[in-house]
N, C-alpha and C. Protein backbone atom coordinates (compact mmCIF):
# COMPACT_ATOMS: atom_id res chain seq x y z
N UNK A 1 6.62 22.10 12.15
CA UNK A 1 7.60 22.19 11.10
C UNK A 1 7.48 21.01 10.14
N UNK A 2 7.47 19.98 10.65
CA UNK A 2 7.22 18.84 9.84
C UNK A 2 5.90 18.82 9.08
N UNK A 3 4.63 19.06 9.50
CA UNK A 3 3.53 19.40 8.61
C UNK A 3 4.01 20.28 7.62
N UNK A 4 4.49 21.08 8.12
CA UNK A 4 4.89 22.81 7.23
C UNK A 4 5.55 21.70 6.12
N UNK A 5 6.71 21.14 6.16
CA UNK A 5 7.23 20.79 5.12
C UNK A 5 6.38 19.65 4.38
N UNK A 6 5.45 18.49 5.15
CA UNK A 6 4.90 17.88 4.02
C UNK A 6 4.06 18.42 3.31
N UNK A 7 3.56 19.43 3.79
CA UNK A 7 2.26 20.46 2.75
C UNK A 7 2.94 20.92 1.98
N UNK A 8 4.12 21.32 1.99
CA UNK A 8 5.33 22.19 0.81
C UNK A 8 5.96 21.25 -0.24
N UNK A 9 5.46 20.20 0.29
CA UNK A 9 6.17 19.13 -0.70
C UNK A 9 5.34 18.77 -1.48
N UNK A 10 3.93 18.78 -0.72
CA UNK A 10 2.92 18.31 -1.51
C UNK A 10 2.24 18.90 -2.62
N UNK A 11 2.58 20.34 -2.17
CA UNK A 11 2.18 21.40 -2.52
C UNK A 11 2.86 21.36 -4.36
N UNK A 12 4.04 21.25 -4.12
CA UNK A 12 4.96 21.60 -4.53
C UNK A 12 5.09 20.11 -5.99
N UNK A 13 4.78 18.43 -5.32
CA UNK A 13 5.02 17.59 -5.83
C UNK A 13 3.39 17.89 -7.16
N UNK A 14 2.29 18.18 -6.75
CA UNK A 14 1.40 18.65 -7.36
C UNK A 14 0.99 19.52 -8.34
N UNK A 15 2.35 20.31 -8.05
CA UNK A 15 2.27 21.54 -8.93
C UNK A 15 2.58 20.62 -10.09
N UNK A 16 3.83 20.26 -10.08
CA UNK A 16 4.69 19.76 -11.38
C UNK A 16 3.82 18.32 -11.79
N UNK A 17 2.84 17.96 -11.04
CA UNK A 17 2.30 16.77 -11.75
C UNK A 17 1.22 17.73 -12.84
N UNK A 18 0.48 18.70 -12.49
CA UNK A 18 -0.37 19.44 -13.07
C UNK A 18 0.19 19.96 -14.41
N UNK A 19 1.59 20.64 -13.88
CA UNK A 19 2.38 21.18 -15.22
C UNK A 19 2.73 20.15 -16.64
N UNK A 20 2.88 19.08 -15.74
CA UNK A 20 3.54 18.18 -16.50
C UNK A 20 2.27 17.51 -17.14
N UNK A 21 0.91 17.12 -16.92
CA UNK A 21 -0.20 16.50 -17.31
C UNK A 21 -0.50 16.53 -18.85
N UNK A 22 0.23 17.83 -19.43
CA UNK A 22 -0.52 18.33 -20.75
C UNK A 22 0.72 16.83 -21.17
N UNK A 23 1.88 17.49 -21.17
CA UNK A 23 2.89 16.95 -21.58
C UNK A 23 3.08 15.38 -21.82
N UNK A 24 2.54 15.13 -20.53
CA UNK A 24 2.78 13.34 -20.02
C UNK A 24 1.06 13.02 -19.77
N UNK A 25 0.19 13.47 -20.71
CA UNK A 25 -0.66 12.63 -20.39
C UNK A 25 -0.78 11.32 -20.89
N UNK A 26 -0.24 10.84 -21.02
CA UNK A 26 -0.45 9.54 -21.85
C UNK A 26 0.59 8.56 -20.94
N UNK A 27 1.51 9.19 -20.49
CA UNK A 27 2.15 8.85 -19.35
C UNK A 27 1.98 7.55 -18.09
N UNK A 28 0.53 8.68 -17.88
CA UNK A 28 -0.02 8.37 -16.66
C UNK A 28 -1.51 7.54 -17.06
N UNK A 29 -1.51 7.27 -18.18
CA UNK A 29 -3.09 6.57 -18.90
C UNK A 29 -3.50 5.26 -18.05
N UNK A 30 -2.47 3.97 -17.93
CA UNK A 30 -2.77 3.29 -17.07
C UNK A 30 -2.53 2.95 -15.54
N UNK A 31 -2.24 3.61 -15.27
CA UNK A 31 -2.33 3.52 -13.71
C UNK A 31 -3.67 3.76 -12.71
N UNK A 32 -3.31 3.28 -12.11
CA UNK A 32 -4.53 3.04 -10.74
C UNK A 32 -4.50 3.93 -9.57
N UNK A 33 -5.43 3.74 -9.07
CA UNK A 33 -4.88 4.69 -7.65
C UNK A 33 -5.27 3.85 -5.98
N UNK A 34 -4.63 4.14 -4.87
CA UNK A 34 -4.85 3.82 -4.13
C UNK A 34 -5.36 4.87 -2.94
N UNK A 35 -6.44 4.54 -2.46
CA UNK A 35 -7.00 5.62 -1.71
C UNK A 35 -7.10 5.40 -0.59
N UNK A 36 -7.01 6.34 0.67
CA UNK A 36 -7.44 5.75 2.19
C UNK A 36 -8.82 5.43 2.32
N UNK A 37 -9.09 4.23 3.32
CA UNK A 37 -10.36 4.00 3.05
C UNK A 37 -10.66 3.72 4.59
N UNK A 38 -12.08 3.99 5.23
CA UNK A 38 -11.44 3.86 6.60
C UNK A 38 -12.44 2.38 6.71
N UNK A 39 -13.27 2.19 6.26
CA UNK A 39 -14.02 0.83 6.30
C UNK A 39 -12.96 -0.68 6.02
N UNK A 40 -12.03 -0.18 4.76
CA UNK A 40 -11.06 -1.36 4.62
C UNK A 40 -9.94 -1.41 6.03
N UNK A 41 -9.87 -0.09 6.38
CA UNK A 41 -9.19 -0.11 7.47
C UNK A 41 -9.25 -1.07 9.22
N UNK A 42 -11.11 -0.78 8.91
CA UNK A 42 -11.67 -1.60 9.66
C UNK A 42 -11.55 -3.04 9.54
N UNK A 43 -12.03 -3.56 7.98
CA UNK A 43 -11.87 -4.99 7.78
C UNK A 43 -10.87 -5.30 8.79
N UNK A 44 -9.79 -5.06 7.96
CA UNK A 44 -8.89 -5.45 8.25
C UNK A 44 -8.10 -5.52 10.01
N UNK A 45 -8.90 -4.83 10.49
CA UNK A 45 -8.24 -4.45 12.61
C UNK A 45 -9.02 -5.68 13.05
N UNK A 46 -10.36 -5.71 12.06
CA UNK A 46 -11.10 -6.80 12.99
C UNK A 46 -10.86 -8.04 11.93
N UNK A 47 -10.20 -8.48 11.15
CA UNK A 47 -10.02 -9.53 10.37
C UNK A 47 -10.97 -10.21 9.86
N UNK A 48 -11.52 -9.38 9.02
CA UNK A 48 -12.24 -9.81 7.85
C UNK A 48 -11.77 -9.95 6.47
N UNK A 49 -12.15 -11.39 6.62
CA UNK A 49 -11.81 -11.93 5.11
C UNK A 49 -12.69 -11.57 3.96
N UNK A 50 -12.58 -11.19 2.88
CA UNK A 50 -13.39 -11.12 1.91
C UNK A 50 -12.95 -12.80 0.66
N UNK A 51 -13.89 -13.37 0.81
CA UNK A 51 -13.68 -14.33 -0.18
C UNK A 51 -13.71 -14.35 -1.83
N UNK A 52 -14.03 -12.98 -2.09
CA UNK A 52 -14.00 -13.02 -3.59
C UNK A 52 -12.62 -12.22 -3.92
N UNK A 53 -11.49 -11.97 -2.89
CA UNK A 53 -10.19 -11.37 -2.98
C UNK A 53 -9.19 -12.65 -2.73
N UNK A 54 -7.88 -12.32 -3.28
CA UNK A 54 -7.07 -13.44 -3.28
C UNK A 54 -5.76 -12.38 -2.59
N UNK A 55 -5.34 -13.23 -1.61
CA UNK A 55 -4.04 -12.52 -0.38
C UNK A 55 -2.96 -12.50 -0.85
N UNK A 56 -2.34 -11.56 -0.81
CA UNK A 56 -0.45 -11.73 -1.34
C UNK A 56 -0.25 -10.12 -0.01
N UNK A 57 1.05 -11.31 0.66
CA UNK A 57 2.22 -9.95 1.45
C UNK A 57 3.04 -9.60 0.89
N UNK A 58 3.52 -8.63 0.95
CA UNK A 58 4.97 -8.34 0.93
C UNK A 58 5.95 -8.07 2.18
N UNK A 59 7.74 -8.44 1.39
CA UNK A 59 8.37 -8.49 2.82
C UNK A 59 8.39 -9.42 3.49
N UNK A 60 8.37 -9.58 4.82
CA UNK A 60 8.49 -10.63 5.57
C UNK A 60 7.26 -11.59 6.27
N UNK A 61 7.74 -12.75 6.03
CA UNK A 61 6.19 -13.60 6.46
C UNK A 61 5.80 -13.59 7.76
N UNK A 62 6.63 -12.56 8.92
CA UNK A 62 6.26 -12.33 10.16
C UNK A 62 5.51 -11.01 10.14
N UNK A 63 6.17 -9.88 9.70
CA UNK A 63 5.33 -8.63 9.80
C UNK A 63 5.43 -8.08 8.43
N UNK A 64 4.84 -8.40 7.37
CA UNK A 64 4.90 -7.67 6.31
C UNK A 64 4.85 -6.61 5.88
N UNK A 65 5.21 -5.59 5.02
CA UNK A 65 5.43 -4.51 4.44
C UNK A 65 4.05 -4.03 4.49
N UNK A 66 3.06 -4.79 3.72
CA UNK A 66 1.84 -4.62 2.95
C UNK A 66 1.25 -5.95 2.62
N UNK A 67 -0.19 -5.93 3.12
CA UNK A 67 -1.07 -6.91 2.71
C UNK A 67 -1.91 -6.80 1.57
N UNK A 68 -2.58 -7.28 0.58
CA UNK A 68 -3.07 -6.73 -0.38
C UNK A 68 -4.17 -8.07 -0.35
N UNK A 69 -5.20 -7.67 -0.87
CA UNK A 69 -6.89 -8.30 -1.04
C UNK A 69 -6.89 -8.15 -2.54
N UNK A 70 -6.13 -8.99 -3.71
CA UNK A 70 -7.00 -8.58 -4.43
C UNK A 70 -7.97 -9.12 -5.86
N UNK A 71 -9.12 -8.76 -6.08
CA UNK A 71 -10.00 -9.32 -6.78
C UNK A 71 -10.02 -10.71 -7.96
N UNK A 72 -10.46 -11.66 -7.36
CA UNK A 72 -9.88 -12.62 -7.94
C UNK A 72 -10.56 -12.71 -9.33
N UNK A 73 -11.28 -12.04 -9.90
CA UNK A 73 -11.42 -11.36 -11.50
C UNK A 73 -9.92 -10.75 -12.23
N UNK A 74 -9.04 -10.47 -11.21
CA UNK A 74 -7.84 -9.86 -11.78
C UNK A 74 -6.68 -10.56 -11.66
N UNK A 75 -5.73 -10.73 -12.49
CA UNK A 75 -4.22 -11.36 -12.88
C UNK A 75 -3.03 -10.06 -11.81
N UNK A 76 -2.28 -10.75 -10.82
CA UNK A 76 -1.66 -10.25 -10.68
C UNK A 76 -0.10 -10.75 -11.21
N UNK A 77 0.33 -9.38 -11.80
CA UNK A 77 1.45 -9.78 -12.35
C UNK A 77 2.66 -9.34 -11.57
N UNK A 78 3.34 -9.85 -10.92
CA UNK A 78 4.25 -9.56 -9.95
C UNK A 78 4.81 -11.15 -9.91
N UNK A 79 6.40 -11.55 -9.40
CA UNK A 79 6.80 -12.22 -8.20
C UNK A 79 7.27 -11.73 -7.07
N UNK A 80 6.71 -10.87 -6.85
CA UNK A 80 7.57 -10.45 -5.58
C UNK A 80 6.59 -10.26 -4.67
N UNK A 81 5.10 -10.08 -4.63
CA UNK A 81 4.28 -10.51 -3.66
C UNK A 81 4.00 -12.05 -3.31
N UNK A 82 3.40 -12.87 -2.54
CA UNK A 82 3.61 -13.91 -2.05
C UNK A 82 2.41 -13.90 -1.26
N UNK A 83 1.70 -14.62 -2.23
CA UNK A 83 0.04 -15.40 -2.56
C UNK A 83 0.52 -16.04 -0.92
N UNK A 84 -0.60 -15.75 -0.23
CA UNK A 84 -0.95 -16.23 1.39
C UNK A 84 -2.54 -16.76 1.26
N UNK A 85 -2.17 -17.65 1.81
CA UNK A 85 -4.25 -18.69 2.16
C UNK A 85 -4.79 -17.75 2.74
N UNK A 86 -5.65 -16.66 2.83
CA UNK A 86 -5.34 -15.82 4.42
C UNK A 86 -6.85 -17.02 4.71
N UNK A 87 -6.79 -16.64 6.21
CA UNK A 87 -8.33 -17.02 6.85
C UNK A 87 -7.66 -15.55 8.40
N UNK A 88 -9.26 -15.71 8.76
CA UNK A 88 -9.62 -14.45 9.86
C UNK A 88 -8.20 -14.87 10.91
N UNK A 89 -8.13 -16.39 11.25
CA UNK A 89 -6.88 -16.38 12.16
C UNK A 89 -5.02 -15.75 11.40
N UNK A 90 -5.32 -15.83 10.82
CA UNK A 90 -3.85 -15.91 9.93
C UNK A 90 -3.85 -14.23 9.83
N UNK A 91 -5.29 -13.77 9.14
CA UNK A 91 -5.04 -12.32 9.21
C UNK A 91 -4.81 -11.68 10.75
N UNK A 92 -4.90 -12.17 11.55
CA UNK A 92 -5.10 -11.74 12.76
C UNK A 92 -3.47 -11.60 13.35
N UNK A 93 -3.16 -12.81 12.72
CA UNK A 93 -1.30 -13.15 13.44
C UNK A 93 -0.65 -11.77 12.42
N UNK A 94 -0.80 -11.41 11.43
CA UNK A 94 -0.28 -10.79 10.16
C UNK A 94 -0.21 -9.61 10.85
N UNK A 95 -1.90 -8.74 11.22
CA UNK A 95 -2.48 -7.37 11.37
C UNK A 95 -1.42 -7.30 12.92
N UNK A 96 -1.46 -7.95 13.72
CA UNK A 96 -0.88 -7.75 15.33
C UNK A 96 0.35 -7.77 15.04
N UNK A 97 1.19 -8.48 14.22
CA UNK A 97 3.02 -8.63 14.15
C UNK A 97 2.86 -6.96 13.75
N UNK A 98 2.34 -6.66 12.16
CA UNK A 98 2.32 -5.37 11.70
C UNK A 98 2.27 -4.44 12.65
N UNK A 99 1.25 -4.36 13.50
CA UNK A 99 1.42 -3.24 14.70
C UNK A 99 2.74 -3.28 15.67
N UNK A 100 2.75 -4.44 16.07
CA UNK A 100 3.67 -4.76 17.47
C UNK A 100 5.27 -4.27 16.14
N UNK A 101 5.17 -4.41 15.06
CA UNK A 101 6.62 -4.44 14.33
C UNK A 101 6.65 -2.29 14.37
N UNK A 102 5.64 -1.72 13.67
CA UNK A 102 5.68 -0.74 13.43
C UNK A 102 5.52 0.33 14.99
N UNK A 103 5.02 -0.35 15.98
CA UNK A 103 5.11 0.36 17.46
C UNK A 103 6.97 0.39 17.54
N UNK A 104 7.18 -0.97 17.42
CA UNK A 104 8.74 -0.59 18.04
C UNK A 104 9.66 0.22 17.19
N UNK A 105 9.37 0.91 15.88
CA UNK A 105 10.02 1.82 15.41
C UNK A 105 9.20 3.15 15.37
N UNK A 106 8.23 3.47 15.89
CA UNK A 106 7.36 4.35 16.36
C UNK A 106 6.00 4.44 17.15
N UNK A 107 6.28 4.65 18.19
CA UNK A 107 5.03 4.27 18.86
C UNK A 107 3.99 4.58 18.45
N UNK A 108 3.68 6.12 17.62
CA UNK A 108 2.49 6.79 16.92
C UNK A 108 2.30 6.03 15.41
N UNK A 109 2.87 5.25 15.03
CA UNK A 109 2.98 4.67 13.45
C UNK A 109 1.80 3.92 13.30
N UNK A 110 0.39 4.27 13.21
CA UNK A 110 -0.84 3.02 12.78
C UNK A 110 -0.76 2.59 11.38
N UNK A 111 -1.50 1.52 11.50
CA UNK A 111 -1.70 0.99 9.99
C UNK A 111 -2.74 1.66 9.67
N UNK A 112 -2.75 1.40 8.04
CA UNK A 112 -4.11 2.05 7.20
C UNK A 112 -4.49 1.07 6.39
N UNK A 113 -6.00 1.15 5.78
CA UNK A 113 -6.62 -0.26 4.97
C UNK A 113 -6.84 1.31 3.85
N UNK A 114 -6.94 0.47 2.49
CA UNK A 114 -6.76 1.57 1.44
C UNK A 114 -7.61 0.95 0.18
N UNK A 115 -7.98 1.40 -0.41
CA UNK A 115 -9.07 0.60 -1.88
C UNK A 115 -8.33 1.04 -2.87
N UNK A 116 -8.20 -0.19 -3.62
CA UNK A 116 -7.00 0.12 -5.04
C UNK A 116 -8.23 0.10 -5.92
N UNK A 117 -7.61 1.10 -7.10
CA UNK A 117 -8.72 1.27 -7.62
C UNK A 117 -7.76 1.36 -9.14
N UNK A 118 -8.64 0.46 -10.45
CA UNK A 118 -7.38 0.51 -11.90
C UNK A 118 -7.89 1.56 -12.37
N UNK A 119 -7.24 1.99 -13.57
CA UNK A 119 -7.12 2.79 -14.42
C UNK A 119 -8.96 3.61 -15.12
N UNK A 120 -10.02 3.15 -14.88
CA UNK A 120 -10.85 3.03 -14.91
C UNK A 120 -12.11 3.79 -13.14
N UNK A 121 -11.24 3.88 -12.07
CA UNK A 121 -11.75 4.01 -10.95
C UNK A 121 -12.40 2.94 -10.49
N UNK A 122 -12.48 1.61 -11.14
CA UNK A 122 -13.38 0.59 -10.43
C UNK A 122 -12.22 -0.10 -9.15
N UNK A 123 -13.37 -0.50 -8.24
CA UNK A 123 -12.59 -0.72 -7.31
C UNK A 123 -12.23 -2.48 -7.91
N UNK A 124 -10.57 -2.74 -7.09
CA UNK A 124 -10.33 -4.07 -7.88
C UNK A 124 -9.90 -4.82 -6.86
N UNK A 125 -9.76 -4.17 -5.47
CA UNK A 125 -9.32 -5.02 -4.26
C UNK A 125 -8.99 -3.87 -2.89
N UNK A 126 -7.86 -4.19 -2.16
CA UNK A 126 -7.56 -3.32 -0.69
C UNK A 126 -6.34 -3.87 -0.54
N UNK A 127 -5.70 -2.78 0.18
CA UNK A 127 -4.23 -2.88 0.82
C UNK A 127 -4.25 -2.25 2.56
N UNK A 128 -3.35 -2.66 2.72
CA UNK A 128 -2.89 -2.29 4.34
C UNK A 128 -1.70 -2.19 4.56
N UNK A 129 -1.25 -1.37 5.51
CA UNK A 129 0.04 -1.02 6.03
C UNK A 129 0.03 0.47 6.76
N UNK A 130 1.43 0.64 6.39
CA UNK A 130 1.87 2.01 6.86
C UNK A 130 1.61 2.76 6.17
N UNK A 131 1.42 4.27 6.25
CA UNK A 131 1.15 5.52 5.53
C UNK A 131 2.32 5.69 4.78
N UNK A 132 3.74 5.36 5.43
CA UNK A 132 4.50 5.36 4.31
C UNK A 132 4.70 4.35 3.63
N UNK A 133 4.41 2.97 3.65
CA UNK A 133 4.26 2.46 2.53
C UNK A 133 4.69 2.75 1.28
N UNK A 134 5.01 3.05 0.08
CA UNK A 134 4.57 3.74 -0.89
C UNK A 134 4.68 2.81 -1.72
N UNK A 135 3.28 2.66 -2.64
CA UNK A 135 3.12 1.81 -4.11
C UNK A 135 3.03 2.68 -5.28
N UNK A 136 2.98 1.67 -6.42
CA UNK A 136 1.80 2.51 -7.85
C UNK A 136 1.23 0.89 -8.09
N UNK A 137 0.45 1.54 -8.64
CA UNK A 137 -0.75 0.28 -9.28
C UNK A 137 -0.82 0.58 -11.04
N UNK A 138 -0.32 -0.46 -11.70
CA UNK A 138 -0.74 -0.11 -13.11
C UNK A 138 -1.19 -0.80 -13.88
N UNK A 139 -2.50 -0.69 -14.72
CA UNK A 139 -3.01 -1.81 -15.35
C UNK A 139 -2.12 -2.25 -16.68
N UNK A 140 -1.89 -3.62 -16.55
CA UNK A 140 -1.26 -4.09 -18.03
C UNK A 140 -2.19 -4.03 -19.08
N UNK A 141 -3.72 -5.09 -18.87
CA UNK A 141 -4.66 -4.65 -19.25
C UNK A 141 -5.82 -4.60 -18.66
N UNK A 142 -6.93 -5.10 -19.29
CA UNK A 142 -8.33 -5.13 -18.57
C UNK A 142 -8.14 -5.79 -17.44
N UNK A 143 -7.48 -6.56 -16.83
CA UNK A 143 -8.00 -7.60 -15.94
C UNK A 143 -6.42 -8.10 -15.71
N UNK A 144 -5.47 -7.86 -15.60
CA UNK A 144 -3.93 -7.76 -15.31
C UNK A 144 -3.44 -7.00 -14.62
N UNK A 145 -3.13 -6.39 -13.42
CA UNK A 145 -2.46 -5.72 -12.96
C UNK A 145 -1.19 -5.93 -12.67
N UNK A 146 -0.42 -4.98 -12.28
CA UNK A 146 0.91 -4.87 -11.71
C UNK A 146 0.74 -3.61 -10.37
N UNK A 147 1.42 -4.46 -9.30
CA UNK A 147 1.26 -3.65 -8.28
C UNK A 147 2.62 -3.55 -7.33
N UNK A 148 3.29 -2.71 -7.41
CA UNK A 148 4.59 -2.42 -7.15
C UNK A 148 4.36 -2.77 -5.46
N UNK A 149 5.55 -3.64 -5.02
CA UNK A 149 5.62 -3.64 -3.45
C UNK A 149 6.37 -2.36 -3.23
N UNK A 150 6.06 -1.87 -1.42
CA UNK A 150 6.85 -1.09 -0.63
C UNK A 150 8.09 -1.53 -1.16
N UNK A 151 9.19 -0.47 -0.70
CA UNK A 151 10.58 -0.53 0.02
C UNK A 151 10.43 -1.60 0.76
N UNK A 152 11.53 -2.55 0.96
CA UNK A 152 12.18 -3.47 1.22
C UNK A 152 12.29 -3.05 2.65
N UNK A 153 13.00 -1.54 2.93
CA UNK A 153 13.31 -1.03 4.35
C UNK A 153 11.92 -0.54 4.84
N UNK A 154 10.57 -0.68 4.47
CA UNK A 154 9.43 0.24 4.99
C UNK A 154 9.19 0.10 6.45
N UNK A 155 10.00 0.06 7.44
CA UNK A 155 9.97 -0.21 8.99
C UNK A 155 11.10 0.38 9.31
N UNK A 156 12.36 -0.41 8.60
CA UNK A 156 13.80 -0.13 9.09
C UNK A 156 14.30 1.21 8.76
N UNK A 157 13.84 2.24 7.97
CA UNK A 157 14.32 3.46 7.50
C UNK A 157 14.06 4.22 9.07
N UNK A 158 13.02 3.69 9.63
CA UNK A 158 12.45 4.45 11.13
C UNK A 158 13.14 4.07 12.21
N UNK A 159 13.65 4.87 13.11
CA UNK A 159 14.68 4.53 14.25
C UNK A 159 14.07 5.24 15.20
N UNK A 160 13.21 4.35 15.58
CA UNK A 160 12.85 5.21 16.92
C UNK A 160 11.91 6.14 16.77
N UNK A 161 11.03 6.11 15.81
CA UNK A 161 10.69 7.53 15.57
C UNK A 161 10.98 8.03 14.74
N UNK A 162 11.96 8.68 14.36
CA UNK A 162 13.35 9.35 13.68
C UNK A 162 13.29 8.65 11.86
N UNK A 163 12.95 9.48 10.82
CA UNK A 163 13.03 8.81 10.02
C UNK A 163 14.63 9.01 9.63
N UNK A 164 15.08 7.77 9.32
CA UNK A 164 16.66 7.69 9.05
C UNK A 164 16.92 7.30 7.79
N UNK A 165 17.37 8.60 6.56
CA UNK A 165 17.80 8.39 4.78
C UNK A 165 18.80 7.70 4.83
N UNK A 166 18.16 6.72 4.04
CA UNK A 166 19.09 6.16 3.14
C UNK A 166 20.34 6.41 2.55
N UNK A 167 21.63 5.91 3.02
CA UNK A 167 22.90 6.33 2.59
C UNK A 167 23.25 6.13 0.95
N UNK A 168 23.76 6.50 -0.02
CA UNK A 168 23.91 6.03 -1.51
C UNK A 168 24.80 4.71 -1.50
């Protein structure tokens, strides 16, 4: 049932991006995309640093929301991520809280490593976290990004398993 409904949503969230494309293309001109990637996925389980990427978490400096790698050719424009030194040990304390945080609100919940990619398809860095997670990536310009953090709640909405909405 639950597949049934995310395919109906997806189904469904797709349609109206398609409909809407003629309308809002210009809309959607700079934005980026973020893709699953299973090699960044890897980096990241076995803590590999890439040195030509620059670290920012989001969330909490014990188990963060989302880790992000990214290209130190690019301006990130945000305060709300929080530039980290990483090295292989530090990623290591980061990647294990992230699991041990996201086991105790679902035991099946893995992380994912993901390749952000700007407005252009070039790749510009990597992210990690949860599948629900949810970002956008948008270029300000050539070499500027803006990269929206998760939800604030991206752990705590989950009870057990159980995803639990948000009251108004």
């Amino acid at each position: 049932m639950k597949k049934l409904w995310r395919r109906t949503f997806c189904f469904i969230w797709f349609s109206m991006l398609v409909l809407s494309a003629g309308c809002a293309g210009s809309l959607f001109k700079n934005y980026g995309e973020i893709s699953l990637n299973k090699e960044v996925t890897n980096a990241f389980e076995t803590y590999q640093i890439n040195t030509e990427y620059d670290y920012y978490i989001s969330g909490s400096d014990v188990y963060p929301n989302a880790i992000i790698g990214l290209d130190k050719a690019y301006t990130l424009d945000s305060d709300l991520w929080k530039k980290v030194e990483m090295t292989p040990k530090k990623l290591r304390e980061l990647v294990t809280d992230m699991r041990d945080k996201a086991a105790t609100v679902n035991a099946a919940m893995p992380l994912y490593g993901f390749i952000m990619l700007d407005d252009k398809g070039n790749q510009i860095g990597v992210w990690y976290s949860i599948l629900e997670a949810k970002t956008f990536l948008k270029m300000k310009d050539n070499r500027t990004v803006i990269i929206y953090t998760p939800d604030i709640d991206t752990y705590d909405k989950y009870d057990h398993g159980r995803f639990v909405p948000r009251t108004p």
